[in-house]
Protein backbone atom coordinates (compact mmCIF):
# COMPACT_ATOMS: atom_id res chain seq x y z
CA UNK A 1 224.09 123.36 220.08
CA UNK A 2 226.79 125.35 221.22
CA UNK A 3 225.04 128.20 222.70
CA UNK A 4 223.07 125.62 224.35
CA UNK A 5 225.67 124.01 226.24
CA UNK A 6 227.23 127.32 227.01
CA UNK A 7 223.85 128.19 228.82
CA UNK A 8 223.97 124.58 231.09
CA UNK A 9 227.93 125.32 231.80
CA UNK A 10 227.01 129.37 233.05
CA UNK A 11 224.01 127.46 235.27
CA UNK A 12 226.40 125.47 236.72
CA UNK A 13 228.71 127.91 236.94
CA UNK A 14 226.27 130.12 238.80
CA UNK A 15 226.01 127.15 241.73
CA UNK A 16 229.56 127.09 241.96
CA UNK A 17 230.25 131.22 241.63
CA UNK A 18 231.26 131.86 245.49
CA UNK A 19 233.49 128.36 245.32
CA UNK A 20 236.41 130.45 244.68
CA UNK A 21 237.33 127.28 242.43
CA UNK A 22 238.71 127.47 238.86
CA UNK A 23 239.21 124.11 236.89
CA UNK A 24 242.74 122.74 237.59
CA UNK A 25 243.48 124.04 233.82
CA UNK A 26 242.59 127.31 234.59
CA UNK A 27 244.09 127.86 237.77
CA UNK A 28 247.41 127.05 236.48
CA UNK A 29 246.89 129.31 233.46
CA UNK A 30 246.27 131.63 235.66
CA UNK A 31 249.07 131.70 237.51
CA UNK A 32 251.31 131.69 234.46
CA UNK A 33 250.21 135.31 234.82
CA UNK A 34 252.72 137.77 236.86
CA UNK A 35 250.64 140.04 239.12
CA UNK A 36 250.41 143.53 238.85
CA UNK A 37 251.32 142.88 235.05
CA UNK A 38 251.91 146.28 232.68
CA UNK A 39 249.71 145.73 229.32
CA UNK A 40 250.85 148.02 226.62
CA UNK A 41 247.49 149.13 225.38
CA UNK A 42 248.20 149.04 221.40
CA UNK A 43 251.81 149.59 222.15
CA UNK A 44 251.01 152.99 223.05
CA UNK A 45 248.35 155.81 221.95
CA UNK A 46 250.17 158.62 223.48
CA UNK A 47 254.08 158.63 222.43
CA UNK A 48 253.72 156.91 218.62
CA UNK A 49 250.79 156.41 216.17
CA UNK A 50 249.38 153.43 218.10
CA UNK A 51 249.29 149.83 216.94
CA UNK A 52 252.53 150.66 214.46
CA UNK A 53 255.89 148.80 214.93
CA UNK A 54 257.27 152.36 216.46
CA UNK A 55 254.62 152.02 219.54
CA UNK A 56 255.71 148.29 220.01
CA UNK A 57 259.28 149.24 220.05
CA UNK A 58 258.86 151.55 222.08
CA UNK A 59 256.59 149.97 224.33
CA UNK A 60 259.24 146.79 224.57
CA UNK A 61 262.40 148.99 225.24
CA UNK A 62 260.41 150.60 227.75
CA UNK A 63 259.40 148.02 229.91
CA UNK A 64 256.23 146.40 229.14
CA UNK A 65 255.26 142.85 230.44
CA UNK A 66 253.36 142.40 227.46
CA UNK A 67 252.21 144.03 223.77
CA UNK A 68 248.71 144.44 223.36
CA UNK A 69 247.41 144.02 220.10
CA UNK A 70 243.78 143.60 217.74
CA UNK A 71 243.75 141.16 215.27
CA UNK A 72 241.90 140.95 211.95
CA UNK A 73 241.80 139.47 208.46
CA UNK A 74 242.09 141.38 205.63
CA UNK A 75 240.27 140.23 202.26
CA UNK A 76 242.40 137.88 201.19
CA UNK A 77 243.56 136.51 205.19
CA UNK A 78 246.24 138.39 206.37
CA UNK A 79 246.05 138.74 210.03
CA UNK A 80 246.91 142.69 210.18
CA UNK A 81 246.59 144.97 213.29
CA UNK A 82 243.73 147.28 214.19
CA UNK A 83 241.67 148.43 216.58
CA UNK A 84 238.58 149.89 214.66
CA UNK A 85 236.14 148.44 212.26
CA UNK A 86 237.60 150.50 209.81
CA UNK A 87 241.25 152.01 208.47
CA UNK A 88 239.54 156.02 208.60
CA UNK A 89 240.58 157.23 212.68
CA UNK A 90 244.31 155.98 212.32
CA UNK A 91 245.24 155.96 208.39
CA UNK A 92 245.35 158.15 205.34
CA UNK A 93 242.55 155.85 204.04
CA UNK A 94 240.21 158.83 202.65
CA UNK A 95 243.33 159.93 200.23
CA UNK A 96 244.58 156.69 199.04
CA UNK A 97 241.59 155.79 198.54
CA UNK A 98 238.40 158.12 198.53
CA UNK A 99 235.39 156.99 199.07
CA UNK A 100 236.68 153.73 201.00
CA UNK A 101 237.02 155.30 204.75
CA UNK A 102 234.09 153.26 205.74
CA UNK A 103 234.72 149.84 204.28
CA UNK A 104 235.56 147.58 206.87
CA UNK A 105 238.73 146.08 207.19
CA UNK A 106 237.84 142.69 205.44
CA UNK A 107 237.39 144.54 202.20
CA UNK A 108 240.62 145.57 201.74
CA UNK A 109 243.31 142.94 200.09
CA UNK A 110 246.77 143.09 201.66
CA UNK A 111 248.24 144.77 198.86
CA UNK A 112 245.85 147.41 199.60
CA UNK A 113 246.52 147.95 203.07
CA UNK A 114 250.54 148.03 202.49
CA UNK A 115 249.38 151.53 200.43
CA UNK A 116 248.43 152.92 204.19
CA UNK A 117 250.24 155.37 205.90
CA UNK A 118 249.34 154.47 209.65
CA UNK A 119 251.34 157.24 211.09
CA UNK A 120 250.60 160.76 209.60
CA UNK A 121 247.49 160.89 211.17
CA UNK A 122 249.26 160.96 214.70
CA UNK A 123 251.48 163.50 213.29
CA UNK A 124 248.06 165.43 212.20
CA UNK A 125 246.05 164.95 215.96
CA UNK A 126 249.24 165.27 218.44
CA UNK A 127 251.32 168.45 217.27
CA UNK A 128 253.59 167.90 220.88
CA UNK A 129 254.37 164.37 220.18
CA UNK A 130 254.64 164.60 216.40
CA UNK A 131 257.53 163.11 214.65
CA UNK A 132 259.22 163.15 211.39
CA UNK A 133 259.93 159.42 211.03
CA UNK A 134 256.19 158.36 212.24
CA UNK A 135 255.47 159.04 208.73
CA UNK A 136 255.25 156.03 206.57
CA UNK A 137 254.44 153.66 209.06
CA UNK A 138 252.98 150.51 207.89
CA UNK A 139 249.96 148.62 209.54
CA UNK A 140 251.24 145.57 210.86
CA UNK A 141 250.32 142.00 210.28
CA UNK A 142 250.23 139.59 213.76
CA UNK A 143 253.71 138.45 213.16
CA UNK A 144 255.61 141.76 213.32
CA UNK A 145 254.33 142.17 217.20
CA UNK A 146 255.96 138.30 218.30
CA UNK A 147 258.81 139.44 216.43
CA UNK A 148 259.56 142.66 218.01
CA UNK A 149 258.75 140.85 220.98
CA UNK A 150 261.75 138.83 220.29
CA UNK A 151 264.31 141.67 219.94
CA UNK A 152 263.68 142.26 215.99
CA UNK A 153 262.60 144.88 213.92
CA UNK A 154 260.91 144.19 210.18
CA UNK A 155 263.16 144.11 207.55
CA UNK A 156 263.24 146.57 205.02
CA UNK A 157 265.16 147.84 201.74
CA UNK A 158 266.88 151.38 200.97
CA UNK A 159 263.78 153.06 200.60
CA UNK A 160 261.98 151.98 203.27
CA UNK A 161 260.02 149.56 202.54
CA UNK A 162 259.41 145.96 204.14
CA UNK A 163 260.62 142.91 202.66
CA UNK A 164 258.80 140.01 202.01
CA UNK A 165 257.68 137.60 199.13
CA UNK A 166 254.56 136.21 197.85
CA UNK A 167 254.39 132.87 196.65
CA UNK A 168 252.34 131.68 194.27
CA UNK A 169 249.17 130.99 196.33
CA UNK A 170 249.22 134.43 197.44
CA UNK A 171 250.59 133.68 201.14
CA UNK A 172 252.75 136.17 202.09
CA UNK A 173 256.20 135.43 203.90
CA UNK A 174 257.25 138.59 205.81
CA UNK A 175 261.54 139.06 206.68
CA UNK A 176 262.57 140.54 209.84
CA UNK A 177 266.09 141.49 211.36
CA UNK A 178 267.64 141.40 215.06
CA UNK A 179 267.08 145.29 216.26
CA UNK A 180 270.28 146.97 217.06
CA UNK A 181 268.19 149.35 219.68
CA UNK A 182 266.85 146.28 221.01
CA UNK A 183 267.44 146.73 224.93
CA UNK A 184 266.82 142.83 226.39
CA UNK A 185 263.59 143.27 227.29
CA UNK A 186 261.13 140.38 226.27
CA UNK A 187 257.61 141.12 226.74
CA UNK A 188 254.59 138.62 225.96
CA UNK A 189 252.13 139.43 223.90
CA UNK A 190 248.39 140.55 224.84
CA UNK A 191 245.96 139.37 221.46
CA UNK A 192 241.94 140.84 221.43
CA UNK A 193 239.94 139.34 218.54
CA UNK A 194 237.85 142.06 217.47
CA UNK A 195 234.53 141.06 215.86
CA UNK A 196 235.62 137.46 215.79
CA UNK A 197 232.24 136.48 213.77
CA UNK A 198 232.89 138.37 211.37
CA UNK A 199 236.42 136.44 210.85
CA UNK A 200 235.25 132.60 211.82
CA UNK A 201 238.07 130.42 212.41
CA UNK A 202 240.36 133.07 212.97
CA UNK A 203 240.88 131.72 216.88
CA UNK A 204 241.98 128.79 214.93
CA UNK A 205 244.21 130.28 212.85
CA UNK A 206 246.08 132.32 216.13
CA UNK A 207 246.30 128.91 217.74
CA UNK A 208 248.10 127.59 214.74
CA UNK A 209 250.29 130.86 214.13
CA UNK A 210 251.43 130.49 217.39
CA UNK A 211 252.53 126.79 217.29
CA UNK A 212 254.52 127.58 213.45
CA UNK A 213 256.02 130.65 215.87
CA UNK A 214 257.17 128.67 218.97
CA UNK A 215 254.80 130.91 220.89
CA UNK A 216 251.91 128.23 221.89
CA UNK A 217 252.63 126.87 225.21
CA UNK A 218 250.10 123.69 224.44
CA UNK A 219 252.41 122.28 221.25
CA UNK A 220 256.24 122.01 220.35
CA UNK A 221 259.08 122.58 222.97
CA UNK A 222 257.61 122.51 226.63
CA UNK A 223 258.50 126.04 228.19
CA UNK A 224 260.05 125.48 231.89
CA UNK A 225 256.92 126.26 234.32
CA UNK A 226 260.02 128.18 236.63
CA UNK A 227 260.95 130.19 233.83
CA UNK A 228 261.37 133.86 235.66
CA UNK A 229 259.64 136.84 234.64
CA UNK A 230 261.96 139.04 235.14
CA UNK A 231 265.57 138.59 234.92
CA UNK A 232 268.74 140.62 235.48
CA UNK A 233 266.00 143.38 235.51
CA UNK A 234 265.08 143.06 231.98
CA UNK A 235 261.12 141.44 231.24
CA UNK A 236 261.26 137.76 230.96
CA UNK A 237 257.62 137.54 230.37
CA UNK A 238 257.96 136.45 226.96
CA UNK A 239 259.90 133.05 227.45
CA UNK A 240 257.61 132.12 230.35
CA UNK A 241 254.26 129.86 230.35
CA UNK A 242 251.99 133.31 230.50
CA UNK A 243 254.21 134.47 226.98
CA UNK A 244 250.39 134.45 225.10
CA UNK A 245 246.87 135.99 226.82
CA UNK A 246 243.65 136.28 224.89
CA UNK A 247 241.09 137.96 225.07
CA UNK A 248 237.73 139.39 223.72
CA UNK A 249 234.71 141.00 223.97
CA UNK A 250 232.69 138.52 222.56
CA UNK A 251 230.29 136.01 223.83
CA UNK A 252 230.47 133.47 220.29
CA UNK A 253 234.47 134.42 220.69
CA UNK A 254 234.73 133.17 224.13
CA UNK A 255 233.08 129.86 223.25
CA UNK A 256 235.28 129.45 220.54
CA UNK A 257 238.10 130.20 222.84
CA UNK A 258 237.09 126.95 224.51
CA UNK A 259 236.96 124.99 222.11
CA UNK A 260 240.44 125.95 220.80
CA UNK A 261 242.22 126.62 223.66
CA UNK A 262 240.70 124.29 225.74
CA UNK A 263 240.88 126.69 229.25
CA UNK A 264 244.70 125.73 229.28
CA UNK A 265 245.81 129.29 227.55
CA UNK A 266 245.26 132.51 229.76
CA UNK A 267 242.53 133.65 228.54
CA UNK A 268 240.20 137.29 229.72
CA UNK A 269 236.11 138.11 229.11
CA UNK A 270 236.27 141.94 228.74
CA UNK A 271 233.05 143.82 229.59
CA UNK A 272 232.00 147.13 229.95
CA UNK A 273 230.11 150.25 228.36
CA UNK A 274 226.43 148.21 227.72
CA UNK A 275 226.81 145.66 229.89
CA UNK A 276 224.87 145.59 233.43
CA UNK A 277 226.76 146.12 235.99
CA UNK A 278 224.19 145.63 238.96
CA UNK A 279 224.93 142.26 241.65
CA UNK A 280 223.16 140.32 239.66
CA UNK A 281 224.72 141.49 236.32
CA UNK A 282 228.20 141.03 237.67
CA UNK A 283 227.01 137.79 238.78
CA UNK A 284 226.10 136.71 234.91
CA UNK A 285 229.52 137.70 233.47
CA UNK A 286 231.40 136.06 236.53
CA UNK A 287 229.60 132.73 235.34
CA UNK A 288 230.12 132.86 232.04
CA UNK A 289 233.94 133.78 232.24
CA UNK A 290 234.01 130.69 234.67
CA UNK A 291 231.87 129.02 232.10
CA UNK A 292 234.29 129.77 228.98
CA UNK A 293 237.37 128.80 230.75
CA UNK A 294 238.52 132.24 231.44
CA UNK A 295 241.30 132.94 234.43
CA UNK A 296 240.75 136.78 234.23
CA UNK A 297 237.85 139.97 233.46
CA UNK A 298 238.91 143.09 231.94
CA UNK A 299 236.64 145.86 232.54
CA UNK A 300 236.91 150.02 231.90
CA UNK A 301 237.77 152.37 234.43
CA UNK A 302 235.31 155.41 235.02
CA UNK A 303 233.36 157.17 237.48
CA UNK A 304 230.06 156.32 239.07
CA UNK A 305 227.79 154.51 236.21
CA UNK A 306 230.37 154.00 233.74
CA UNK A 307 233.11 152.59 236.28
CA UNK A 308 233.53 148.89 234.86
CA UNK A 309 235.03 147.89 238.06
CA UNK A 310 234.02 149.02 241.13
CA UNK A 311 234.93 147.43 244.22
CA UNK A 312 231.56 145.09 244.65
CA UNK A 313 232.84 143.76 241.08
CA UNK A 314 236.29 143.39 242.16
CA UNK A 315 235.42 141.56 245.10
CA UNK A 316 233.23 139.18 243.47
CA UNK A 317 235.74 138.57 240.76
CA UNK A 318 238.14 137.79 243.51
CA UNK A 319 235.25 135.45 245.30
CA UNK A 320 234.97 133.54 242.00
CA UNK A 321 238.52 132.54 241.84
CA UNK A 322 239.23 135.04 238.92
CA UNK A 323 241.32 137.92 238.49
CA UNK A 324 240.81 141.07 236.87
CA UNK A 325 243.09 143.79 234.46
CA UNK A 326 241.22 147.00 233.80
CA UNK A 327 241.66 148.90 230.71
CA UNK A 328 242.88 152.20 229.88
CA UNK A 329 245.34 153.78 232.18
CA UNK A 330 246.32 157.46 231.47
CA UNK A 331 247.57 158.67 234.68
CA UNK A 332 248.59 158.28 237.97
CA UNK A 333 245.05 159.86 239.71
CA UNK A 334 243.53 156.87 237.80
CA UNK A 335 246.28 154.06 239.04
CA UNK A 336 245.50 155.42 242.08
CA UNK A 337 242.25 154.81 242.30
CA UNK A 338 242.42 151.17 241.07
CA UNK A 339 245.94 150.23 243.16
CA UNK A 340 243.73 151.49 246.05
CA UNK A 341 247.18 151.64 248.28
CA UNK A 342 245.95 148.86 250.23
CA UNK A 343 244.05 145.83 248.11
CA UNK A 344 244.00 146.69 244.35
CA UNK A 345 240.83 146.38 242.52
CA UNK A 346 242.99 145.64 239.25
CA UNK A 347 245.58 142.68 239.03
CA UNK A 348 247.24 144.17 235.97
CA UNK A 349 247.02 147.46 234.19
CA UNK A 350 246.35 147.77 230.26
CA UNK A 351 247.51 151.55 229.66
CA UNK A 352 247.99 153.92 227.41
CA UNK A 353 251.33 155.30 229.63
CA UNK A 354 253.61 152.36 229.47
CA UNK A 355 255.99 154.32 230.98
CA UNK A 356 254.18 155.67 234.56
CA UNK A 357 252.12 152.55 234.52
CA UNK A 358 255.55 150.94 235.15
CA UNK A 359 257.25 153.74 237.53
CA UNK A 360 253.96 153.58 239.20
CA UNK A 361 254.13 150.34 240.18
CA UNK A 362 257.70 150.40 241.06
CA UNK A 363 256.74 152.86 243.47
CA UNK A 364 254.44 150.66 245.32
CA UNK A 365 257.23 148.06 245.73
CA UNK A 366 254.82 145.84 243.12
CA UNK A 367 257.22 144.60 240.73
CA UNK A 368 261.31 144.99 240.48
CA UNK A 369 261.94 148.03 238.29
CA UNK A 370 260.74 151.14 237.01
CA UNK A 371 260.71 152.45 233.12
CA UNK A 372 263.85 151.72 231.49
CA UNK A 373 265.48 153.87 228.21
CA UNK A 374 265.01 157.67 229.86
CA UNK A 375 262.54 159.55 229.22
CA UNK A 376 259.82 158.07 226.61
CA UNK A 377 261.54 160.46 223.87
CA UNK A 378 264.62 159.44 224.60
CA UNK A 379 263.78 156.11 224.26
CA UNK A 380 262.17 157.03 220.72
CA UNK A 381 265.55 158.73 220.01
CA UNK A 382 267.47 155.62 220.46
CA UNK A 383 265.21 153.58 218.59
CA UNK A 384 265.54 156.00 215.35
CA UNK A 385 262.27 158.04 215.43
């Protein structure tokens, strides 16, 4: 039934594609949304073992509008960080425990996971950039990124290790601690659902994290529409109406999206790699974005073929009444290419280089300051790494 009426919303969609018209809902979601907004792919890949509370420190002190994070359940539902299907690429999986580098992440219980060292495999790939301290770091659950978001760091005792208890139904209740190398800066925070059918109810389960949080603009305390998003040259982004964007790859997720969020959250359809990119292709995903109740498309940079955004997409993304963030920046030659000097075929950037994304765009007079801390290892020095 669902799929069904998803179908009859893209055909209507696809009458209505060159309207330029969102639903009132989604047009003010939308613009909840600061343009020209710096996404802190996983924190960062580059400068710290990515998706780890060092790349999300780092990524806040530095300047980002907002964390970007994946979301998963382990076993027993926890809601822990990570990109991939499984805990092999980014942990020490194969040594704690052999045999188990390709079990997905939904067969591992919580207590398992906290046995993962999520940085030494950094230290292992990136020789440059490796760092003492990035051993030991923990795979984080959903709430450390809102946290660190809000100036804290997670709490741990004299050996290192994070505090929390467990009550008797096995629900976890994690302790966290104001950040004395927290700089001011208060980023949103970016949330993919990877795989959501393979997790059902889990966009249920954000929705209600982020009203027990104080992060879910449709419940609680009403946020002030005026709040700034940047103030006294610090990021504001996380006290304002656009503090929360999802997003996802998937078609079942974006439904789901919907029906949870109602088109009143900001919300992004990311496509790319297999998906057709011809007029008419573009054409399909604009629809169903419209469709879903999505305000934005991410799509992959690239040359020729494998460009997920060229400027025929752009423009029709534009036509539709949408905007779009393209994902993942690495360097300037590739901002470049996308800011286009005169009309940008990105509205926002989701990089890998927090740091020139933002002096990038400073540059271009597109938003009020630059990267903040020094240099990105000085800015690891004063957090403690």
């Amino acid at each position: 039934m669902r799929k069904n009426t998803i179908l009859l919303l893209c055909s209507l969609s696809f009458v209505l594609i060159n309207c330029g018209k969102l639903s009132p809902d989604a047009a003010k979601a939308q613009k909840y949304v600061v343009d020209h907004a710096v996404i802190a792919h996983r924190g960062t890949v580059y400068w710290a073992p990515e998706l780890t509370e060092a790349a999300f420190r780092w990524a806040r002190n530095t300047g980002a509008d907002y964390l970007e994070l994946d979301v998963q359940f382990s076993k027993d539902g926890v809601p822990v960080i990570m990109h991939d299907a499984t805990f092999n690429r980014t942990t020490d999986v194969a040594v704690k425990f052999p045999g188990r580098e390709k079990d997905r992440i939904n067969t591992f219980t919580y207590e398992e996971i906290m046995q993962l060292d999520a940085g030494v495999r950094f230290n292992e790939k990136n020789a440059d950039r490796a760092c003492e301290t990035f051993t030991g770091q923990d795979v984080p659950v959903i709430e450390d990124v809102f946290r660190i978001a809000e100036g804290k760091r997670i709490k741990r005792d004299a050996e290192g290790k994070r505090i929390f208890t467990r009550s008797e139904s096995s629900e976890y209740a994690f302790e966290y601690e104001d950040d004395p190398a927290d700089n001011g800066n208060r980023p949103g925070v970016y949330i993919e659902f990877k795989e959501p059918e393979n997790f059902p109810g889990i966009e249920q389960y954000v929705y209600d994290f982020l009203t027990r949080t104080g992060w879910n603009i449709l419940e609680g305390e009403p946020v002030n529409e005026k709040e700034a998003a940047y103030v006294g040259g610090k990021v504001n982004v996380g006290k304002t109406c656009g503090k929360v964007l999802v997003q996802t790859f998937s078609r079942d997720g974006m439904a789901n999206f919907l029906t949870v969020f109602k088109g009143k959250l900001p919300c992004s359809f990311l496509v790319g790699g297999k998906n057709d990119f011809s007029a008419e292709g573009c054409d399909e995903m604009i629809a169903f974005a419209k469709a879903t109740g999505a305000q934005f498309i991410g799509s992959n940079l690239g040359e020729g073929e494998k460009d997920g955004m060229s400027p025929m997409f752009s423009q029709k993304i534009r036509d539709a009444g949408l905007k779009c963030n393209v994902y993942s920046f690495n360097s300037d030659e590739q901002m470049e290419k996308y800011f286009n000097s005169g009309k940008p075929l990105a509205d926002g950037m989701i990089t890998n280089r927090t740091d020139l994304t933002l002096d990038f765009y400073h540059a271009k007079g597109a938003r009020p300051t630059g990267k903040q801390g020094g240099t990105p290892a000085e800015v690891l020095d004063a957090l403690g790494y």
